[in-house]
PDB file of N, CA and C in Angstrom:
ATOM      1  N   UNK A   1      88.634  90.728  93.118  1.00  0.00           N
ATOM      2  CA  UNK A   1      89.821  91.536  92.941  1.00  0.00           C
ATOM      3  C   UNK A   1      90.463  91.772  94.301  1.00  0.00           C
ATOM      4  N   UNK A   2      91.910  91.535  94.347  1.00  0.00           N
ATOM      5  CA  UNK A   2      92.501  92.058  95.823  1.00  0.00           C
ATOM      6  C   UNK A   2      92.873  93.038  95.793  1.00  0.00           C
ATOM      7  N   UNK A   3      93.223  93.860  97.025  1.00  0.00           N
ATOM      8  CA  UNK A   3      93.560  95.628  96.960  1.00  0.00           C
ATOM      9  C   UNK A   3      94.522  95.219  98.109  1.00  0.00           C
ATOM     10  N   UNK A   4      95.602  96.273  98.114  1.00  0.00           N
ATOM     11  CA  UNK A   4      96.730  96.528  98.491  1.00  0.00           C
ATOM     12  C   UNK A   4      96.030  98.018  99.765  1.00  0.00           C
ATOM     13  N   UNK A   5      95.974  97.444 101.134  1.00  0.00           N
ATOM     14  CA  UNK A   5      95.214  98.689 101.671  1.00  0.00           C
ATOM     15  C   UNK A   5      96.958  99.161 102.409  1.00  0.00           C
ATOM     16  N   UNK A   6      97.476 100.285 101.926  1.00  0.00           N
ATOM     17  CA  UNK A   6      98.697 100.432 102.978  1.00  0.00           C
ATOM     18  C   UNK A   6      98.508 101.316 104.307  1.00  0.00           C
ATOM     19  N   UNK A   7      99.038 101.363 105.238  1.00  0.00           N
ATOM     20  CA  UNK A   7      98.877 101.926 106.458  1.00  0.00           C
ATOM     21  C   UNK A   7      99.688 103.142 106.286  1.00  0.00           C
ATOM     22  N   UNK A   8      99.427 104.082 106.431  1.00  0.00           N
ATOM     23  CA  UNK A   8     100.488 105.491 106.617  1.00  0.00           C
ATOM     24  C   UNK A   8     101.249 105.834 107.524  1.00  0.00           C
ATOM     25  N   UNK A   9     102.169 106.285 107.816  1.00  0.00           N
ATOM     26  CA  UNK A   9     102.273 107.295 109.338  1.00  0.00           C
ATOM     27  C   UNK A   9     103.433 108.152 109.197  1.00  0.00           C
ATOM     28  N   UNK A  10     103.606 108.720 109.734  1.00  0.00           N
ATOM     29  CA  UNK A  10     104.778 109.964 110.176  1.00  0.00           C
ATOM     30  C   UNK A  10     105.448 109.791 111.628  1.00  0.00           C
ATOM     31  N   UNK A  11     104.541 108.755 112.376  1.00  0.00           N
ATOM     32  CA  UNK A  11     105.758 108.726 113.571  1.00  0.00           C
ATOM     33  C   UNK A  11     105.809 106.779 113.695  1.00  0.00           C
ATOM     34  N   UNK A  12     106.785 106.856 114.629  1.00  0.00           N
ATOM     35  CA  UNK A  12     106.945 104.841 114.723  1.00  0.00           C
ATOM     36  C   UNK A  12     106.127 104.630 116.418  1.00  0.00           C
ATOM     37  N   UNK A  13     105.602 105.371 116.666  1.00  0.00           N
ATOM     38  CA  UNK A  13     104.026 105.377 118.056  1.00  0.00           C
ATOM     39  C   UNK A  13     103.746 104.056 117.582  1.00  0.00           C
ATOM     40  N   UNK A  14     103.666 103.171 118.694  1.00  0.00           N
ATOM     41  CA  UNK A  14     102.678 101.991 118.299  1.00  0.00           C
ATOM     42  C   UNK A  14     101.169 102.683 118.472  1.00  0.00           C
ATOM     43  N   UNK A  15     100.157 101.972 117.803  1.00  0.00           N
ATOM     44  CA  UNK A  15      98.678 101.944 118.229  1.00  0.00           C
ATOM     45  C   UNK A  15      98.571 102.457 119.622  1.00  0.00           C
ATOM     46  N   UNK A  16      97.448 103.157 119.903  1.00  0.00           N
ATOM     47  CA  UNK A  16      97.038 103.272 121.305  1.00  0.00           C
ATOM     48  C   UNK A  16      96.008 102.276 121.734  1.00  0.00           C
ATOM     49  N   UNK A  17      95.864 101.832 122.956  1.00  0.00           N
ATOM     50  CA  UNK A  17      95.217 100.878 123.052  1.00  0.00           C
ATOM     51  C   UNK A  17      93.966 101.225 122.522  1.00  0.00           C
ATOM     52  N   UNK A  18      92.758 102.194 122.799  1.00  0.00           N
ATOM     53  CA  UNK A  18      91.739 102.205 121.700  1.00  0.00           C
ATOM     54  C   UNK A  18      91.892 102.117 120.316  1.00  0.00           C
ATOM     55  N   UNK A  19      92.770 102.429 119.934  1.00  0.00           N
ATOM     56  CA  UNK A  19      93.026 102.284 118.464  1.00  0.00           C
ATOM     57  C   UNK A  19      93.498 101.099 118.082  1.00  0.00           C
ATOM     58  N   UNK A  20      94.171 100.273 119.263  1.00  0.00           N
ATOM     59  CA  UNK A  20      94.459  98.858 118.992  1.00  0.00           C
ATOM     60  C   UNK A  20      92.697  98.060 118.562  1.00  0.00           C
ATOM     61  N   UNK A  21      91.835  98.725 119.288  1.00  0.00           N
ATOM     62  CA  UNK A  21      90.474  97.999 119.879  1.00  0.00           C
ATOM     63  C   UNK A  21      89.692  98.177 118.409  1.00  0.00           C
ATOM     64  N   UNK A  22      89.984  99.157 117.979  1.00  0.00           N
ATOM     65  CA  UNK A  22      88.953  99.416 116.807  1.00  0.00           C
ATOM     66  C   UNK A  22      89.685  99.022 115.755  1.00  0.00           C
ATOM     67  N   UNK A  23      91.012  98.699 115.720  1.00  0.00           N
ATOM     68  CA  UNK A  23      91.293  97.677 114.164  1.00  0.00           C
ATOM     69  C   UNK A  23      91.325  96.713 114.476  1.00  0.00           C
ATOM     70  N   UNK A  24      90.815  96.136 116.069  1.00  0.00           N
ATOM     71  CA  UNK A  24      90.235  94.425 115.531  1.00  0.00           C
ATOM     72  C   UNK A  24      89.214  94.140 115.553  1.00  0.00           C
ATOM     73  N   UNK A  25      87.998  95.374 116.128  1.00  0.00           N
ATOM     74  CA  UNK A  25      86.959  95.464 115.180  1.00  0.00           C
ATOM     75  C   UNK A  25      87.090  95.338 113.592  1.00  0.00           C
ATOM     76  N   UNK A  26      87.883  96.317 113.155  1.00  0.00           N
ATOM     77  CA  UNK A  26      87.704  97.000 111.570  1.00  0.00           C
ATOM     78  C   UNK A  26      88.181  95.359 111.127  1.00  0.00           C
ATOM     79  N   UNK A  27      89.115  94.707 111.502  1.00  0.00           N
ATOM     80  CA  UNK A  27      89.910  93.286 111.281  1.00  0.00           C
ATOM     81  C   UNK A  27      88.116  92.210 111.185  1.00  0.00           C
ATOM     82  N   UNK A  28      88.099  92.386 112.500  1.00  0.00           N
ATOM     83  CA  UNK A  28      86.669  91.367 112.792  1.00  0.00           C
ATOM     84  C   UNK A  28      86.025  91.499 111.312  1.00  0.00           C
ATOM     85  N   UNK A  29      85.604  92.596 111.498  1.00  0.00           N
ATOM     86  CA  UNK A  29      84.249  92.661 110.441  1.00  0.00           C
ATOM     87  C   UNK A  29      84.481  92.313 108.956  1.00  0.00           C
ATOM     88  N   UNK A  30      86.064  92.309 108.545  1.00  0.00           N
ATOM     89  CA  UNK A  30      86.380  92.409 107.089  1.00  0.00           C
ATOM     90  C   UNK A  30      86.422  90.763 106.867  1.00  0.00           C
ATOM     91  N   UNK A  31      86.828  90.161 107.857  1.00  0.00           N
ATOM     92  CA  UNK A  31      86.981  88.667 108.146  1.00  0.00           C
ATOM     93  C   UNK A  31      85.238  87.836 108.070  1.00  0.00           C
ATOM     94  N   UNK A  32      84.389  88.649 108.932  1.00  0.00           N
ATOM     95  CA  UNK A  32      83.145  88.019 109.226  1.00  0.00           C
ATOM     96  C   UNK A  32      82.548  88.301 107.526  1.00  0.00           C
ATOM     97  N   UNK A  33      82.798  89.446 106.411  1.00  0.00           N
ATOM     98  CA  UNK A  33      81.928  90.250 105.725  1.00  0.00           C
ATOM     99  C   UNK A  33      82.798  89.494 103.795  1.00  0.00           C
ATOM    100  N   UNK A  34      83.957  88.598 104.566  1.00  0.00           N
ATOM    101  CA  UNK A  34      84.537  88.078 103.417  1.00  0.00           C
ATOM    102  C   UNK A  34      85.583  88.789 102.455  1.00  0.00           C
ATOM    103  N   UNK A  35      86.334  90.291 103.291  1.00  0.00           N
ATOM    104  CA  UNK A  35      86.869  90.735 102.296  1.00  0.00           C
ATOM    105  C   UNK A  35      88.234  90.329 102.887  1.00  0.00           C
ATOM    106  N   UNK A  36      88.970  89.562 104.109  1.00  0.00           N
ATOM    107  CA  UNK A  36      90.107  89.361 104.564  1.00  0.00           C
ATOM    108  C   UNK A  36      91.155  88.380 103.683  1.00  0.00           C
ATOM    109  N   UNK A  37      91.844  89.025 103.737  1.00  0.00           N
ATOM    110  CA  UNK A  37      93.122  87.770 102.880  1.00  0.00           C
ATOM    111  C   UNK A  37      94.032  87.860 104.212  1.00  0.00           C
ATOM    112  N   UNK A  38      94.860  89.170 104.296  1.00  0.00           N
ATOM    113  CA  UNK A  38      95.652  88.942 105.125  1.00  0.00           C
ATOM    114  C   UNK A  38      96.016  90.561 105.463  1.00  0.00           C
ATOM    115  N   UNK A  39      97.121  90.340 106.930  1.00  0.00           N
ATOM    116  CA  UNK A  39      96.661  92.005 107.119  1.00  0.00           C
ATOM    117  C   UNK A  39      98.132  91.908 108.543  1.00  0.00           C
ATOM    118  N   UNK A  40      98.892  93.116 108.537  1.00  0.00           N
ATOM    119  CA  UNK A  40     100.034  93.122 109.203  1.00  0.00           C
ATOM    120  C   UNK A  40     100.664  94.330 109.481  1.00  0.00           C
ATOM    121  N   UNK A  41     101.116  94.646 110.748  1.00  0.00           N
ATOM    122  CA  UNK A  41     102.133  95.580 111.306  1.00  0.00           C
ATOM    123  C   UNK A  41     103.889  95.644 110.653  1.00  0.00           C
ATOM    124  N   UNK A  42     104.109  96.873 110.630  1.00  0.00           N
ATOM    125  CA  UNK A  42     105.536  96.555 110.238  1.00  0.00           C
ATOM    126  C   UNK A  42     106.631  97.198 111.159  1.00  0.00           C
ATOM    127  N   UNK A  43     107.841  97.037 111.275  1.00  0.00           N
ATOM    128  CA  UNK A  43     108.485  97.919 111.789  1.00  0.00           C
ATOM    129  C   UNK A  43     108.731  99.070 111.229  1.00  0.00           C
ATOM    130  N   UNK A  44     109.576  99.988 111.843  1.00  0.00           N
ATOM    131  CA  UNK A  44     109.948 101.577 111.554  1.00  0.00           C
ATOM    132  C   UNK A  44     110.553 101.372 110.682  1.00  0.00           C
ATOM    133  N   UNK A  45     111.155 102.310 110.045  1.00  0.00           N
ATOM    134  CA  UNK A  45     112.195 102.996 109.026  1.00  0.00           C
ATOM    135  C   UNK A  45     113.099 102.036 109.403  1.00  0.00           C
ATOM    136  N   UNK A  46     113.628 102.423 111.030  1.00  0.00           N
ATOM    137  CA  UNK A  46     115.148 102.250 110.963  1.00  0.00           C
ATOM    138  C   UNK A  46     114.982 100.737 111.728  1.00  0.00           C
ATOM    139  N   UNK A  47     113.739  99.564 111.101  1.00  0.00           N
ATOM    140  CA  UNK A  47     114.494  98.479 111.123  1.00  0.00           C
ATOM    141  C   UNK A  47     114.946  97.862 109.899  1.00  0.00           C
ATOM    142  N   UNK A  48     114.754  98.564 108.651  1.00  0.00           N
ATOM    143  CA  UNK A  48     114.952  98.553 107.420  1.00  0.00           C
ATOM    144  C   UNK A  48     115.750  98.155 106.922  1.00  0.00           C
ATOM    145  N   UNK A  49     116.232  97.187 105.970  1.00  0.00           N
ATOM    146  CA  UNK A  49     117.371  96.706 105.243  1.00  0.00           C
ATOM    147  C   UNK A  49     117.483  97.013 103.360  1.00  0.00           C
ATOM    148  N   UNK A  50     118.033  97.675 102.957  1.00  0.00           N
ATOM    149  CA  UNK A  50     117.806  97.785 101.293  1.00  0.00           C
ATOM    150  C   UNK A  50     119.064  97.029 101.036  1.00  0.00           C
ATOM    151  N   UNK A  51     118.530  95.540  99.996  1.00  0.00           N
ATOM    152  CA  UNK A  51     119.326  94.862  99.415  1.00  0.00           C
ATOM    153  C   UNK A  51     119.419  95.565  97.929  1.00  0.00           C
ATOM    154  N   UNK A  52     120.275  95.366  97.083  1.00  0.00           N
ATOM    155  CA  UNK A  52     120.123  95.824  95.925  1.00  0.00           C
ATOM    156  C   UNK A  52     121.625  94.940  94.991  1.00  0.00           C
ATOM    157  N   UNK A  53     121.126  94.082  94.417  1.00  0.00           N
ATOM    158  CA  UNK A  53     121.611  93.033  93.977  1.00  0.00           C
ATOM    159  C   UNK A  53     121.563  92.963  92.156  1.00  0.00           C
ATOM    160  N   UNK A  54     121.475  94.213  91.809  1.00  0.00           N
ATOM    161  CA  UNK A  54     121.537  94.186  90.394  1.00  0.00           C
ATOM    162  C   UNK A  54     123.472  94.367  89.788  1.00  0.00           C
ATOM    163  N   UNK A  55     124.338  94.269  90.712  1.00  0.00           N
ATOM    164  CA  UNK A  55     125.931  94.591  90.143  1.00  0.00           C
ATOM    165  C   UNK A  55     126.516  93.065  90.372  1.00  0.00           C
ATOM    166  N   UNK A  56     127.523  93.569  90.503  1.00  0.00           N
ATOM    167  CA  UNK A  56     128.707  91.886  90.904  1.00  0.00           C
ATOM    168  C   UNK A  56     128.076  91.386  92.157  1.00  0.00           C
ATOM    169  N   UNK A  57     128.042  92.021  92.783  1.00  0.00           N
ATOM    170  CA  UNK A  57     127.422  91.384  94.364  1.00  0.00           C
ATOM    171  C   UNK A  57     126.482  92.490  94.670  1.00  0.00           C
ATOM    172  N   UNK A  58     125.868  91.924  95.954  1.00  0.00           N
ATOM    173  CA  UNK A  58     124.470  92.407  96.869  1.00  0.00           C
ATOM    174  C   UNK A  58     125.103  93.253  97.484  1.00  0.00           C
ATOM    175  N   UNK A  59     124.317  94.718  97.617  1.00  0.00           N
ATOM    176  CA  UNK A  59     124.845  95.655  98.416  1.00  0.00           C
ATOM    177  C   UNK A  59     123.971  95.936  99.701  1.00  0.00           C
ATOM    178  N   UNK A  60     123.512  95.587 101.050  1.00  0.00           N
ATOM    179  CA  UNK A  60     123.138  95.572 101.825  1.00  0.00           C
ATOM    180  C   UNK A  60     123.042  97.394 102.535  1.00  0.00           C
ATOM    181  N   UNK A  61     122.036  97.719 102.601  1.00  0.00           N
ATOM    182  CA  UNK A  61     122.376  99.510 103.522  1.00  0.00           C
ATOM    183  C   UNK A  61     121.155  99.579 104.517  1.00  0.00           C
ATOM    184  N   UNK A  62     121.765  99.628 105.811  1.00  0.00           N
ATOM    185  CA  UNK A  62     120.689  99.607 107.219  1.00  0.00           C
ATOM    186  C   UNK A  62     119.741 101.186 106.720  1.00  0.00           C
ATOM    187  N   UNK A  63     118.405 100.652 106.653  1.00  0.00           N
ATOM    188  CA  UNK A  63     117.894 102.027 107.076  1.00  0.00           C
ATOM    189  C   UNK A  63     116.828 102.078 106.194  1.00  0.00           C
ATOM    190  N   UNK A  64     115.894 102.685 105.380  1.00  0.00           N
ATOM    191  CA  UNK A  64     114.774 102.880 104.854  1.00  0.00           C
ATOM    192  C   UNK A  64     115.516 103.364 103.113  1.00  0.00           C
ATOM    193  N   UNK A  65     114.888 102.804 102.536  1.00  0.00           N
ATOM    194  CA  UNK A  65     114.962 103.143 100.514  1.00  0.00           C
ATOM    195  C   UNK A  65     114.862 104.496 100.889  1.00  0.00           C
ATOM    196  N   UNK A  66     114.101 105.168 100.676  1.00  0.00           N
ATOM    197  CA  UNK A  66     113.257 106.305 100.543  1.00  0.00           C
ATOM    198  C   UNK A  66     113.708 107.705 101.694  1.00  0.00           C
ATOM    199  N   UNK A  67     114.246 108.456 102.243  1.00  0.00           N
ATOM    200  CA  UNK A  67     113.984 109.134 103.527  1.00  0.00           C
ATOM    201  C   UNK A  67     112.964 110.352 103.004  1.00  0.00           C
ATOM    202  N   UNK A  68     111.781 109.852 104.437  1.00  0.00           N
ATOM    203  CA  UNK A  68     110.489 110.656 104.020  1.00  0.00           C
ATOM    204  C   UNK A  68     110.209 110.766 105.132  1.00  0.00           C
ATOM    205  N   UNK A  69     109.219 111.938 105.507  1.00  0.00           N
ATOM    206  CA  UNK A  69     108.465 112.103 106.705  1.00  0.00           C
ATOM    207  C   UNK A  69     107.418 111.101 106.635  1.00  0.00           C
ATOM    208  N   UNK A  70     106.538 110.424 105.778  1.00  0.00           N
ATOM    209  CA  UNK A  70     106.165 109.440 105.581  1.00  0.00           C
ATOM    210  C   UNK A  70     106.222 107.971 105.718  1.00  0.00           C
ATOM    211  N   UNK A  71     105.814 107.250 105.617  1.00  0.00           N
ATOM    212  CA  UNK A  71     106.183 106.031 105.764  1.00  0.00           C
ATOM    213  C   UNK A  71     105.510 104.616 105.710  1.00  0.00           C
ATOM    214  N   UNK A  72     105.360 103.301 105.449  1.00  0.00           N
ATOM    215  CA  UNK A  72     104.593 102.255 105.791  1.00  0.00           C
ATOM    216  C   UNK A  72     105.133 102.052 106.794  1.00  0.00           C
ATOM    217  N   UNK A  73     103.497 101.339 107.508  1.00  0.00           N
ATOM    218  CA  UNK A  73     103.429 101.230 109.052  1.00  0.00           C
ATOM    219  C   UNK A  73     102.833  99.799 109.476  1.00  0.00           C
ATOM    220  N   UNK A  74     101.750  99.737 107.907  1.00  0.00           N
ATOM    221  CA  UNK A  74     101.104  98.604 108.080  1.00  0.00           C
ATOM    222  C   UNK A  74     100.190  98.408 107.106  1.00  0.00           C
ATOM    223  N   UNK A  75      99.659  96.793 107.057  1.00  0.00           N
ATOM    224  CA  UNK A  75      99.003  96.979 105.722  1.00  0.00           C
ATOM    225  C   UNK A  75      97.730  96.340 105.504  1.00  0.00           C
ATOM    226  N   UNK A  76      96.590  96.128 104.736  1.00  0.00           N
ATOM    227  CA  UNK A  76      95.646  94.546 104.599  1.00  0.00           C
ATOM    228  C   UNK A  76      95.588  94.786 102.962  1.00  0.00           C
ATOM    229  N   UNK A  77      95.740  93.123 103.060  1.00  0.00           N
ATOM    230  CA  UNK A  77      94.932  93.020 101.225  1.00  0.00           C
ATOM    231  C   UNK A  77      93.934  92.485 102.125  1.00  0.00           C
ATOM    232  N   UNK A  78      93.111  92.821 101.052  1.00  0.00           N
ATOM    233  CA  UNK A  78      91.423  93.002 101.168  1.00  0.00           C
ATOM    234  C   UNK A  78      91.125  92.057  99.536  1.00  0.00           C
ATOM    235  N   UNK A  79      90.145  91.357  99.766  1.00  0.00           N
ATOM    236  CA  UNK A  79      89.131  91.196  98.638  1.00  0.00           C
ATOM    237  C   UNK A  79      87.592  92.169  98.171  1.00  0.00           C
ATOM    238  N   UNK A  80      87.308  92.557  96.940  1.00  0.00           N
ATOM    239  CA  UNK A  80      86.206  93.458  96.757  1.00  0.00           C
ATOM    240  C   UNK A  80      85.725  93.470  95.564  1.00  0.00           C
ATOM    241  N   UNK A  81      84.778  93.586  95.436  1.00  0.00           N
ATOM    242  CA  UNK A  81      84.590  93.398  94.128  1.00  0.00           C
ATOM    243  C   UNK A  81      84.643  94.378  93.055  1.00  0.00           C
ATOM    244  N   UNK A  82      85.133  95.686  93.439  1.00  0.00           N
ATOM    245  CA  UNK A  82      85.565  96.488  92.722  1.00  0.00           C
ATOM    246  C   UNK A  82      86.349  97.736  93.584  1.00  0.00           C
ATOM    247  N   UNK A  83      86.832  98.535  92.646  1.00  0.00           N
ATOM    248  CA  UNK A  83      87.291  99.535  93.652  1.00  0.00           C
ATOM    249  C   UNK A  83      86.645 101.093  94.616  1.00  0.00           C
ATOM    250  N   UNK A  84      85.109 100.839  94.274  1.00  0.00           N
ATOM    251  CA  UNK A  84      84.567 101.622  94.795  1.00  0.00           C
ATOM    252  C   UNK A  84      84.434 101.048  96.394  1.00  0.00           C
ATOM    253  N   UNK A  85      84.162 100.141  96.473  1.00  0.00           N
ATOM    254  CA  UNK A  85      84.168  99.085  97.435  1.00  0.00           C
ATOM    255  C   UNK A  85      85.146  99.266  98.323  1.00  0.00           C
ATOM    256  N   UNK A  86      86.560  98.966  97.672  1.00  0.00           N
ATOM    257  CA  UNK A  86      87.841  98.738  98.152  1.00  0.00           C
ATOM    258  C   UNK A  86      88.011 100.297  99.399  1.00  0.00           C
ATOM    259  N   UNK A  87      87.579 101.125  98.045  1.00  0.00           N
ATOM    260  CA  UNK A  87      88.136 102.972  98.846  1.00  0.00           C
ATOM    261  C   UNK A  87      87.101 102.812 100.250  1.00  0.00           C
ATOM    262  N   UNK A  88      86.098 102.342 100.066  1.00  0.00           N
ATOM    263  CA  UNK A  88      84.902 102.441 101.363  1.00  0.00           C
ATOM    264  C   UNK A  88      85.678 101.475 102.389  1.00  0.00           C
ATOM    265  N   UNK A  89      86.303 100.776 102.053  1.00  0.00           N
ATOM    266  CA  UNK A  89      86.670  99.597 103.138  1.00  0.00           C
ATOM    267  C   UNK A  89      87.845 100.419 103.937  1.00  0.00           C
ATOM    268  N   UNK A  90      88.939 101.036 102.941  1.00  0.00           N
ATOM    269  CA  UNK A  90      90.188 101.506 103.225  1.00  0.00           C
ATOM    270  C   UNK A  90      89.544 103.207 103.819  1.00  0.00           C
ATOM    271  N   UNK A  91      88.674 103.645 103.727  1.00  0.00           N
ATOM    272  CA  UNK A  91      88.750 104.622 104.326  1.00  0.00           C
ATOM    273  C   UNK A  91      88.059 104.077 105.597  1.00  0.00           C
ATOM    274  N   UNK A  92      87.664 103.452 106.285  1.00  0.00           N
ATOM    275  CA  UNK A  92      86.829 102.885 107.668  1.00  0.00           C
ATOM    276  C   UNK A  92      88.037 102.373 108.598  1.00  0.00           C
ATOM    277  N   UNK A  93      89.302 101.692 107.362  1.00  0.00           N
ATOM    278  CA  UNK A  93      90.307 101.793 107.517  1.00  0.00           C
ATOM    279  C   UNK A  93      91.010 102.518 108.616  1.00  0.00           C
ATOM    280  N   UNK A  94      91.189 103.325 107.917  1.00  0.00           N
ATOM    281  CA  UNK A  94      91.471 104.705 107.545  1.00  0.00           C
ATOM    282  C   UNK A  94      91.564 105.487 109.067  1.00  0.00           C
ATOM    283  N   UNK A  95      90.174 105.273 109.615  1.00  0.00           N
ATOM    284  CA  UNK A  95      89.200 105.456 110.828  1.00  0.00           C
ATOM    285  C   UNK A  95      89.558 104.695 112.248  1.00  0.00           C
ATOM    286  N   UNK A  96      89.994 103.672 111.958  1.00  0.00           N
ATOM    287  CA  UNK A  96      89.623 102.400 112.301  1.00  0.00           C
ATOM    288  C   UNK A  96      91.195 102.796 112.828  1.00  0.00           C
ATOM    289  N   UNK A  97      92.340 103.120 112.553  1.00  0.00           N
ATOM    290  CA  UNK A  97      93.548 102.746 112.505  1.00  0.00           C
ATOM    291  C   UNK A  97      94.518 104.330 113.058  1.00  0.00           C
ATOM    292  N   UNK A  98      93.491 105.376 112.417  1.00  0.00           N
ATOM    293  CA  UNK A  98      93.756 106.815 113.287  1.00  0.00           C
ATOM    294  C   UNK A  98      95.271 106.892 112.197  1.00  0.00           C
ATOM    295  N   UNK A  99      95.270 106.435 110.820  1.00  0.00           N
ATOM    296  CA  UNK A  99      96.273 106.972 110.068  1.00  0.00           C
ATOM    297  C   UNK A  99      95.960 107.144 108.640  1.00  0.00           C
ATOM    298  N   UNK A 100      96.337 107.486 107.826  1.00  0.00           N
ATOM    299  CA  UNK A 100      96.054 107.642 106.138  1.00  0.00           C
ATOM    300  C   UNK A 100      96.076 106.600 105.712  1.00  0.00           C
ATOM    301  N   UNK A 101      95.551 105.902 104.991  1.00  0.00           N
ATOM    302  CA  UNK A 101      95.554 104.658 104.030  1.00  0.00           C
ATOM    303  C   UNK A 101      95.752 104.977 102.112  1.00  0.00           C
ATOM    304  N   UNK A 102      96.033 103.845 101.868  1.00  0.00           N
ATOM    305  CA  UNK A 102      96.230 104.501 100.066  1.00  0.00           C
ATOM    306  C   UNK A 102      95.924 102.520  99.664  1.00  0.00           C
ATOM    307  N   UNK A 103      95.578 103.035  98.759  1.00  0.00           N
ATOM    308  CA  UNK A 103      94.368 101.678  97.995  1.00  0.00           C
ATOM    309  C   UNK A 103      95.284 101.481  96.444  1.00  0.00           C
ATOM    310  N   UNK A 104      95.317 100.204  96.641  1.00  0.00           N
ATOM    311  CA  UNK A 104      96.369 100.049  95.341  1.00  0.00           C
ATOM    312  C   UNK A 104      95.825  98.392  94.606  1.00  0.00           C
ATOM    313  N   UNK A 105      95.346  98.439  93.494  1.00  0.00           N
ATOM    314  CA  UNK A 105      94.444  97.048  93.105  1.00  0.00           C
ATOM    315  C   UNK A 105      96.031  96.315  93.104  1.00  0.00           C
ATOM    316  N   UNK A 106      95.884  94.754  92.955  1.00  0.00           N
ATOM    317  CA  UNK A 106      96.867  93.686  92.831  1.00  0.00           C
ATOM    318  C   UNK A 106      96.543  93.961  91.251  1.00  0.00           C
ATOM    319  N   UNK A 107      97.831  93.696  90.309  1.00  0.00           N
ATOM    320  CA  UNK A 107      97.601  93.610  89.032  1.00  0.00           C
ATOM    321  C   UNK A 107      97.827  91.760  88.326  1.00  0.00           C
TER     322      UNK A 107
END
């Protein structure tokens, strides 16, 4: 089963360098242990583009869907074999990354 691990945050701070150090540990080990698919940084809010293409034409608006103190920051799908698994991985995560994570199965 794959899981959707998302990265949290409230500010657009890159990583600090220790915190860079321990998610490529947390990276290493998910890779060496078989649960890696794939795994990525994102930009802020405001490099954001919302297309929305359900009228006559595409309506393009600079900036984030949503305005939240919240936010995605970054993400891994993970492989696991269930979701007890998944929450243990995403909270080391969690640890690993110095932000909130939220665990979402692929359907």
């Amino acid at each position: 089963m794959q899981y959707l691990v998302s990265v949290i945050a409230d500010t657009t701070d890159f990583s600090t360098p220790d915190e860079q150090a321990a998610i490529d540990v947390f990276n290493d080990r998910l890779q060496a242990e078989g649960h890696w698919v794939f795994a990525g940084g994102l930009g802020g809010p405001d490099t954001a583009t919302v297309i929305d293409n359900r009228g006559a034409e595409a309506l393009f608006t600079d900036g984030p869907f949503v305005e939240s103190k919240e936010f995605l920051i970054g993400f891994w799908i993970i492989e696991a074999p269930d979701l007890d698994v998944a929450l243990k991985l995403a909270a080391e995560g969690s640890k690993a990354c110095n932000r909130k994570t939220e665990v979402r199965p692929f359907l």
